[in-house]
C-alpha atoms as a PDB file:
ATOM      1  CA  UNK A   1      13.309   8.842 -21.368  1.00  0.00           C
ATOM      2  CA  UNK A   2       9.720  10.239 -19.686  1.00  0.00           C
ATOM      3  CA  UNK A   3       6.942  11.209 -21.460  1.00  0.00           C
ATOM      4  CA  UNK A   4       4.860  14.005 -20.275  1.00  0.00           C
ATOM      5  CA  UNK A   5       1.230  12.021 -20.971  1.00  0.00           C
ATOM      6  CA  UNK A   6      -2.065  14.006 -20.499  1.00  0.00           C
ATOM      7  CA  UNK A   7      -3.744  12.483 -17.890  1.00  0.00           C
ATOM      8  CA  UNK A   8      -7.393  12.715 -16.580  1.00  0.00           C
ATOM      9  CA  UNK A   9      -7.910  10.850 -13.565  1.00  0.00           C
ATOM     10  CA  UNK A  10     -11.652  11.968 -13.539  1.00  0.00           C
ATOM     11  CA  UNK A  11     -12.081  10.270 -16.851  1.00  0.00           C
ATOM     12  CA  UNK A  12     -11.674   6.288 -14.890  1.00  0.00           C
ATOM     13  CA  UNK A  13     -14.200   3.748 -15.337  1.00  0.00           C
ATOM     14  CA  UNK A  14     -15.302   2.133 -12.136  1.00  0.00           C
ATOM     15  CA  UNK A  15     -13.630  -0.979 -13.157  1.00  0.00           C
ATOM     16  CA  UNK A  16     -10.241   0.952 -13.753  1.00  0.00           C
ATOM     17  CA  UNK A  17     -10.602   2.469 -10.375  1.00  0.00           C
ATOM     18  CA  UNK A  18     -11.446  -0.784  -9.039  1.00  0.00           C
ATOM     19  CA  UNK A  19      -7.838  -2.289 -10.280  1.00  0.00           C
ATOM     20  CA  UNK A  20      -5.855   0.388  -9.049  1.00  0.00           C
ATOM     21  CA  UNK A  21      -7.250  -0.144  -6.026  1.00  0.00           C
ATOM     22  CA  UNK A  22      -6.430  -3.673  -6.049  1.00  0.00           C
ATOM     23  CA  UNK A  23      -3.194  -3.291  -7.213  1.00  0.00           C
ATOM     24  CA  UNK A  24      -2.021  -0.671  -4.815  1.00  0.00           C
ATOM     25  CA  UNK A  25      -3.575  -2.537  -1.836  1.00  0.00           C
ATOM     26  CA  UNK A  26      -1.270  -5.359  -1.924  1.00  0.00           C
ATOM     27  CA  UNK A  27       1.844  -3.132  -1.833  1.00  0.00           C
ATOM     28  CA  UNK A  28       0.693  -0.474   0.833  1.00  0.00           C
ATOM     29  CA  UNK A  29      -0.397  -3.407   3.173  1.00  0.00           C
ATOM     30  CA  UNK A  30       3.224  -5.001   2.351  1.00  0.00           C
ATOM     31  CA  UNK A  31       5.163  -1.871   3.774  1.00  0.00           C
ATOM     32  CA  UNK A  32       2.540  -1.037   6.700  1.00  0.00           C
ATOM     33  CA  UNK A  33       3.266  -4.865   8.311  1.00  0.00           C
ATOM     34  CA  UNK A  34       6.987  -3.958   7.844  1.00  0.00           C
ATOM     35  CA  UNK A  35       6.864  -0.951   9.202  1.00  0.00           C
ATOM     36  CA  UNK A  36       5.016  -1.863  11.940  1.00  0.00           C
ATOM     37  CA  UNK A  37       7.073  -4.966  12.359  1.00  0.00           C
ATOM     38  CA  UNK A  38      10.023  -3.450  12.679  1.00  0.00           C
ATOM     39  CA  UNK A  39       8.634  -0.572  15.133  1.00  0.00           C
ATOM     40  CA  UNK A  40       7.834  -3.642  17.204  1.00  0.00           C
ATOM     41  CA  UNK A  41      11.530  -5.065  17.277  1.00  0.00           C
ATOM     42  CA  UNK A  42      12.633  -1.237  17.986  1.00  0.00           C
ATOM     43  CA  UNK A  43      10.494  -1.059  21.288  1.00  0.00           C
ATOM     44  CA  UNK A  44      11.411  -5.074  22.456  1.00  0.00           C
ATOM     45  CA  UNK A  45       7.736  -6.573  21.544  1.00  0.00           C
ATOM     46  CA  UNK A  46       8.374  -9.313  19.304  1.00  0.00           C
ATOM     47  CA  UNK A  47       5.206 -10.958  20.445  1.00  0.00           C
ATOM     48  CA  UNK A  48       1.621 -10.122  20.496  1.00  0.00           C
ATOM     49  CA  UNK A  49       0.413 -10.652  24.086  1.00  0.00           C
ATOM     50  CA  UNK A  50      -2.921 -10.972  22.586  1.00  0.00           C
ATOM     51  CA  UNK A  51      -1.952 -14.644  21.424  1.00  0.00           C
END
């Protein structure tokens, strides 16, 4: 079962700020390559021409 917890994002220290950051990062990037992996296979550009 939830909690309801009072919760005061203003009240951080850098250092907490600065490992949510890091720990989101990872994640988001994760879901970004898929997404725009998979947008590539939907449009027929497997390949970077760039390469």
């Amino acid at each position: 079962m939830y909690t309801a917890v009072d919760f005061d994002p203003r009240s951080l220290t850098q250092g907490q700020i600065d490992e949510l950051t890091h720990k989101l990062s990872g994640p988001i990037t994760r879901l970004l390559r898929t997404e725009l992996r998979l947008e590539r296979e939907r449009i027929g550009k497997l390949r970077d021409p760039r390469r």
